[in-house]
N, C-alpha and C. Protein backbone atom coordinates (compact mmCIF):
# COMPACT_ATOMS: atom_id res chain seq x y z
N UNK A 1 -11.48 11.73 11.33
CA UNK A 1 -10.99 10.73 10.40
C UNK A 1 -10.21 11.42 9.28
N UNK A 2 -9.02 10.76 8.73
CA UNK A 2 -8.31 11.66 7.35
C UNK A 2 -7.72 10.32 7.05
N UNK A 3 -7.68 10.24 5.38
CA UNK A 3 -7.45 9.35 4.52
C UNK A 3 -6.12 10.36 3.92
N UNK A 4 -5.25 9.05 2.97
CA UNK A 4 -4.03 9.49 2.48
C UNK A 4 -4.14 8.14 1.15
N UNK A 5 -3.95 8.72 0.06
CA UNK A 5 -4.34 7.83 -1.11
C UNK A 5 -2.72 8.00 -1.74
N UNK A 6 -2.58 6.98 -2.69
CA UNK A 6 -1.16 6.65 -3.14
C UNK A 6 -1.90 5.76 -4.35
N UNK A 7 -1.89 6.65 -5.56
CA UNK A 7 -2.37 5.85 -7.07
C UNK A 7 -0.85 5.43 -7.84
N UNK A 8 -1.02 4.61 -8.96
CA UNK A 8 -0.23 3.67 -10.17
C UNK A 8 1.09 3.75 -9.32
N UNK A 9 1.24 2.84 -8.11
CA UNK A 9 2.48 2.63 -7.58
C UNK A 9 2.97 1.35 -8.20
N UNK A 10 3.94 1.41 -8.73
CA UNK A 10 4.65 -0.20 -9.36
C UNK A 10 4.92 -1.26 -8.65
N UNK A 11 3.81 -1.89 -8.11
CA UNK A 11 3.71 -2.68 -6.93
C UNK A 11 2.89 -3.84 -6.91
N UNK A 12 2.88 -4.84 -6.83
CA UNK A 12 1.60 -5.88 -7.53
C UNK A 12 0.86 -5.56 -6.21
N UNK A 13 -0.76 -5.83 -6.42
CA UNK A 13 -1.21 -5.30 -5.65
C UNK A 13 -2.20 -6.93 -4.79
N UNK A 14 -1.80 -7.91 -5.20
CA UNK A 14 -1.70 -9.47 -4.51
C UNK A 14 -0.54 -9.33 -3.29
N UNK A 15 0.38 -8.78 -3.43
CA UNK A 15 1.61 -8.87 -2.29
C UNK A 15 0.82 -8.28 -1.65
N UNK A 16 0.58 -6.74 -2.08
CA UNK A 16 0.77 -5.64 -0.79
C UNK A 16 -0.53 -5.94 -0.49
N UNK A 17 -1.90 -6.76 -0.33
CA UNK A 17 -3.14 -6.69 0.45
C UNK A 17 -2.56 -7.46 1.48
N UNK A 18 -1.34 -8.84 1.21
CA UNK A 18 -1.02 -9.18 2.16
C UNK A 18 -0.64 -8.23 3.56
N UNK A 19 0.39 -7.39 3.03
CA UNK A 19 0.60 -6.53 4.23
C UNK A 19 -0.33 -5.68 4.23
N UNK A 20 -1.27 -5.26 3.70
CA UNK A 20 -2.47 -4.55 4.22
C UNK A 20 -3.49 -4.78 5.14
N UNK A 21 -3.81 -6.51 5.18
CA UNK A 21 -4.52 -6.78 6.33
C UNK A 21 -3.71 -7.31 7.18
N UNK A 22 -2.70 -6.83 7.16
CA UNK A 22 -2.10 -7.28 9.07
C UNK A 22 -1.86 -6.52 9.52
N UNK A 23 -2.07 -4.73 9.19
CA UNK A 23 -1.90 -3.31 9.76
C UNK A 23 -3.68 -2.91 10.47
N UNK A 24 -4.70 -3.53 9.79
CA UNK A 24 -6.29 -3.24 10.09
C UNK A 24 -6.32 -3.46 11.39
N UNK A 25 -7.19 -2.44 11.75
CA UNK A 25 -7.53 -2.40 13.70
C UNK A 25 -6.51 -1.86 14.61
N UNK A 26 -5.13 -1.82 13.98
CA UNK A 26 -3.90 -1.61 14.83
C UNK A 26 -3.86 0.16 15.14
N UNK A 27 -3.22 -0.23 16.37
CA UNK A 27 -3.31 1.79 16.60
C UNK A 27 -1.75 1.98 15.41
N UNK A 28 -1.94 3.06 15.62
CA UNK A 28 -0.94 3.78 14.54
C UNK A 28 0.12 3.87 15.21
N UNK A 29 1.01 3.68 15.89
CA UNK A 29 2.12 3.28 16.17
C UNK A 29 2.62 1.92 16.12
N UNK A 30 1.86 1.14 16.50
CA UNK A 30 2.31 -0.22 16.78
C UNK A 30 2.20 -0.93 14.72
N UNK A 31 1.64 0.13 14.50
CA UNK A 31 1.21 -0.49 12.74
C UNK A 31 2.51 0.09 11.83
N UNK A 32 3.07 1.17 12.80
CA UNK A 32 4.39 1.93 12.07
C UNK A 32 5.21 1.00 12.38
N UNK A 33 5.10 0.50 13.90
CA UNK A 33 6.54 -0.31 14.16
C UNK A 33 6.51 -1.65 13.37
N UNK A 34 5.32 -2.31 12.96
CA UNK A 34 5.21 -3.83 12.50
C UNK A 34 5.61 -3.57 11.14
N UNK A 35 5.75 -2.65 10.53
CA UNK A 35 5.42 -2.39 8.85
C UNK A 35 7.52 -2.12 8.82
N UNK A 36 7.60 -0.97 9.98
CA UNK A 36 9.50 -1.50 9.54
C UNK A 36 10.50 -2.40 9.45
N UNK A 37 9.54 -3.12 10.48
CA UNK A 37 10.19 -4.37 10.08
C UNK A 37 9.82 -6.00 9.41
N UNK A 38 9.52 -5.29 8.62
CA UNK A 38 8.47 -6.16 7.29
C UNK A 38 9.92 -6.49 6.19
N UNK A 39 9.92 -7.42 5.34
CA UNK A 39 11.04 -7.35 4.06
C UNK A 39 10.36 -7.22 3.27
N UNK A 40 9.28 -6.89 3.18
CA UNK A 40 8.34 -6.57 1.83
C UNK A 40 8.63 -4.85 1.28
N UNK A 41 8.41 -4.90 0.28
CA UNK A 41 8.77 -3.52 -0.44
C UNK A 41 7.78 -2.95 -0.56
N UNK A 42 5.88 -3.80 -0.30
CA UNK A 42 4.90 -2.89 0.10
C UNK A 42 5.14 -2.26 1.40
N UNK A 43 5.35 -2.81 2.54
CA UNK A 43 5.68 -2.83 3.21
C UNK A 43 6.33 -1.08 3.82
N UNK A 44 6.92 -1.02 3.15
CA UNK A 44 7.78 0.34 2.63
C UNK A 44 6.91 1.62 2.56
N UNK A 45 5.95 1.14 1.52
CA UNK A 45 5.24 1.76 0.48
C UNK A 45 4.28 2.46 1.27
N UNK A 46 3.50 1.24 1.80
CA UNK A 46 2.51 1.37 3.11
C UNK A 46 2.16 2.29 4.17
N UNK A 47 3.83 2.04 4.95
CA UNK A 47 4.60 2.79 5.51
C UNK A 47 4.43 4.46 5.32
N UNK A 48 4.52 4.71 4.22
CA UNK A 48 4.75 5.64 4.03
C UNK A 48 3.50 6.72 4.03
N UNK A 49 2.67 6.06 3.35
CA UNK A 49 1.42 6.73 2.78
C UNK A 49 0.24 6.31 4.54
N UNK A 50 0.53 5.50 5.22
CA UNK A 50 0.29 5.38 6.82
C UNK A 50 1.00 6.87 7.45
N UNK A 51 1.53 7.12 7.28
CA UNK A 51 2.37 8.72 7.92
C UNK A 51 1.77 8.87 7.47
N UNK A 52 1.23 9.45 6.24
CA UNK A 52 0.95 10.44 5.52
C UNK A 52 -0.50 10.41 5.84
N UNK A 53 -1.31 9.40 6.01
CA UNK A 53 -2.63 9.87 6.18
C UNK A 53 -2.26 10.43 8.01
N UNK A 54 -1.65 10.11 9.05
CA UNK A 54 -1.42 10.50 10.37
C UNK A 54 -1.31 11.98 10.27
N UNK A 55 -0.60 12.57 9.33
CA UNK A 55 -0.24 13.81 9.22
C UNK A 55 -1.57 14.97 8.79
N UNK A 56 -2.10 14.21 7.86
CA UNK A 56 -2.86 14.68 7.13
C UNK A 56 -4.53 15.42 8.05
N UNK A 57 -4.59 14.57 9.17
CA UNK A 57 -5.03 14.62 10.30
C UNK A 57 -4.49 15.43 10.69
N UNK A 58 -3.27 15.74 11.42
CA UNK A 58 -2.75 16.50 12.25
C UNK A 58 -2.52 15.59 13.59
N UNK A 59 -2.99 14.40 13.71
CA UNK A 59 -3.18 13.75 15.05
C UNK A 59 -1.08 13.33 15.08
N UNK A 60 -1.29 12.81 16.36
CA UNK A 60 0.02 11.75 16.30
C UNK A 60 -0.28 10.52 16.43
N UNK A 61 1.11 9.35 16.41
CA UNK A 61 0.75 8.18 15.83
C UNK A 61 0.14 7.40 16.56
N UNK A 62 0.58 7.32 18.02
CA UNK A 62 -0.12 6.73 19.41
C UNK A 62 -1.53 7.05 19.61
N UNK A 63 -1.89 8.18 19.00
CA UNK A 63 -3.53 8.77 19.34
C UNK A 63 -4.70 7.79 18.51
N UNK A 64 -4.15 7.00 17.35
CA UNK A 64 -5.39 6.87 16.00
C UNK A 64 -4.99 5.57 16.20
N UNK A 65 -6.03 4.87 15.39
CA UNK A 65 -6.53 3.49 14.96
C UNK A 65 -6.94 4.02 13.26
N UNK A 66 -5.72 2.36 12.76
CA UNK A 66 -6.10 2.30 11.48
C UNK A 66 -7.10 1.46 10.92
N UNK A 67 -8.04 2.70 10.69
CA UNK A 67 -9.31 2.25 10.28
C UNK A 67 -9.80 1.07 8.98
N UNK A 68 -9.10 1.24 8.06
CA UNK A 68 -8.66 0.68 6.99
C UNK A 68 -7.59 0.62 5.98
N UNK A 69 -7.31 -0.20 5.58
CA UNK A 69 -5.91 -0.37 4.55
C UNK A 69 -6.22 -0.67 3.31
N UNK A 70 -6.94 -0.35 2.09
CA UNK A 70 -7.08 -1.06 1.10
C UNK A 70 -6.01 -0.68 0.09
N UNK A 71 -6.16 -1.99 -1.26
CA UNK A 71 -5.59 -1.97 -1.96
C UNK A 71 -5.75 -2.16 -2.83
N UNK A 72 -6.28 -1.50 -4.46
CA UNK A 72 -6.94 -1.73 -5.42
C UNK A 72 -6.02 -1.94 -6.54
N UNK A 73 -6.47 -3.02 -7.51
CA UNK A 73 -5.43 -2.87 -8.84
C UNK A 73 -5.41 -1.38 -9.62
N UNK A 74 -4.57 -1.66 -9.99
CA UNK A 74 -4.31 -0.06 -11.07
C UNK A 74 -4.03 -0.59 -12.54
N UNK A 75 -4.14 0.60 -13.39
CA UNK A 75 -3.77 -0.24 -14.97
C UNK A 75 -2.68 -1.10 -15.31
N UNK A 76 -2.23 -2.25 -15.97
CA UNK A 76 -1.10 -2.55 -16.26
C UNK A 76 -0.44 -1.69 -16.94
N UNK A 77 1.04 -2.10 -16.92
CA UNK A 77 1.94 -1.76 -17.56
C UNK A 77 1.89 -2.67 -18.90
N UNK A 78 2.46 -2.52 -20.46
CA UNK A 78 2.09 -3.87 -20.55
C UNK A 78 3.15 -3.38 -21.61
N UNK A 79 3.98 -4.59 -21.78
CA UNK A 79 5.71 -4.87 -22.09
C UNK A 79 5.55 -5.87 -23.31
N UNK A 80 6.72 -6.13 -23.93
CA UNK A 80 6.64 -7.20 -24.77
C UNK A 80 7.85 -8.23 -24.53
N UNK A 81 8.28 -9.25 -25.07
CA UNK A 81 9.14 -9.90 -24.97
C UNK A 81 9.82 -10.65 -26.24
N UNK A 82 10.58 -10.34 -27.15
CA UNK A 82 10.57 -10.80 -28.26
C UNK A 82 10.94 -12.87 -27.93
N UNK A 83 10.36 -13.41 -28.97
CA UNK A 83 10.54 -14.86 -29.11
C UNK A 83 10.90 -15.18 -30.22
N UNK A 84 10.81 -16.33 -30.12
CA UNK A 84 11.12 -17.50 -31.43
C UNK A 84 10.90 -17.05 -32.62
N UNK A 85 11.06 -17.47 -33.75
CA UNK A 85 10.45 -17.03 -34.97
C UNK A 85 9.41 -16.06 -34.91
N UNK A 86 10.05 -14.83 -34.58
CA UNK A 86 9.90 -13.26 -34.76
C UNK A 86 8.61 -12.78 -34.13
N UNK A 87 7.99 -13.85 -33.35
CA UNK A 87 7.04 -13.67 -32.36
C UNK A 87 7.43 -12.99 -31.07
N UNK A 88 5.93 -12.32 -30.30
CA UNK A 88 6.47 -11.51 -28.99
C UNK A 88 5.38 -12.13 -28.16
N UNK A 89 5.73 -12.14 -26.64
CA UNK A 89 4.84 -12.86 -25.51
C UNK A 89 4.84 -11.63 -24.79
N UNK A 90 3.52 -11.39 -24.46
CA UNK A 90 3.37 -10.61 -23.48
C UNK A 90 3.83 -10.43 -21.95
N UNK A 91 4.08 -9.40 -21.56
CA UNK A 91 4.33 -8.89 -20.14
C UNK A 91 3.95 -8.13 -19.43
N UNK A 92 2.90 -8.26 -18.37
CA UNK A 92 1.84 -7.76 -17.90
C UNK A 92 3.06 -7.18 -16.32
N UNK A 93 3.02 -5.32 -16.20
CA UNK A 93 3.66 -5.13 -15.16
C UNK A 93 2.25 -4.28 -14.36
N UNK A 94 2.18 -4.74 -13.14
CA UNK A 94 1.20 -4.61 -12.83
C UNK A 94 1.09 -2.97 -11.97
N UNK A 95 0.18 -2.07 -11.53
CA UNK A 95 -0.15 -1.08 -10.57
C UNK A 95 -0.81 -1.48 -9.47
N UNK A 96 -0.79 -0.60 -8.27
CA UNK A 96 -1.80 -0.51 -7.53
C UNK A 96 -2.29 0.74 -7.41
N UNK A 97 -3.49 0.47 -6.37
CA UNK A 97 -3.69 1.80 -5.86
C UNK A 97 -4.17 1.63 -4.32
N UNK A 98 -3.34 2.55 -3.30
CA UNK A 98 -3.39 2.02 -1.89
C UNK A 98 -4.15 3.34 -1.13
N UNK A 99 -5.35 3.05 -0.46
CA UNK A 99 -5.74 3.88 0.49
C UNK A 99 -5.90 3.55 1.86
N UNK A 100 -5.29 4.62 2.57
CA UNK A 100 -5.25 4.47 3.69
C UNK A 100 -6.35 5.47 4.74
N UNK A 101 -6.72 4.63 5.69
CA UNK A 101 -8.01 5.69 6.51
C UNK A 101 -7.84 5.71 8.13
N UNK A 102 -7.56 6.43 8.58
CA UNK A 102 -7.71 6.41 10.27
C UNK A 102 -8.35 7.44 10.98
N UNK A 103 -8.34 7.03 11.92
CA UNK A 103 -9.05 7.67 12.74
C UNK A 103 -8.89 7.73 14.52
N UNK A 104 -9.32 8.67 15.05
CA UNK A 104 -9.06 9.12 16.61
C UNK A 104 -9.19 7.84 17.48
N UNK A 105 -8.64 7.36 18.10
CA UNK A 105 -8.71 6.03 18.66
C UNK A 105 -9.96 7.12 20.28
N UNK A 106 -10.94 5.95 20.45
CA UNK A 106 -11.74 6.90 21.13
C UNK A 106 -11.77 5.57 22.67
């Protein structure tokens, strides 16, 4: 088994669980091919740090099953917005934090 972690990515982390549970259970190829052609910008992200735990292993992509995909919030960013009579509204930019886990398809 080898994990590949990816912390404070500028990514809301409500989108990307979406594409996180539709990669779970999938062997690692067929989870590379579904994720390129995603229009999501987790999607991307995912992508990426999915190699990276494959590598991290040493295995190749056809050999493993992705064991898990999670996706945890990370700190905000947090912005201001000036308003009306010299008031400011907040702007919450959000993080994640994405781990990825696989393992030897047996």
């Amino acid at each position: 088994m080898s994990k590949a972690i990816l912390r404070h990515i500028r990514l809301s982390p409500t989108k990307a669980r979406l594409v996180a549970r539709e990669i779970q259970g999938l062997n690692g190829e067929e989870a590379l091919a579904k994720l390129e052609f995603m229009p999501n910008k987790a999607a991307r992200v995912i992508a990426k740090v999915l190699t990276s735990a494959i590598a991290n292993g040493g295995y190749d992509a056809n050999e493993v099953v992705v064991k898990s995909c999670r996706v945890d919030r990370g700190p905000y960013l947090k912005r201001f917005r000036p308003r009306a009579r010299g008031m400011a509204s907040k702007i919450l930019k959000p993080t994640a934090h994405i781990y990825v886990e696989v393992e030897k398809e047996s």
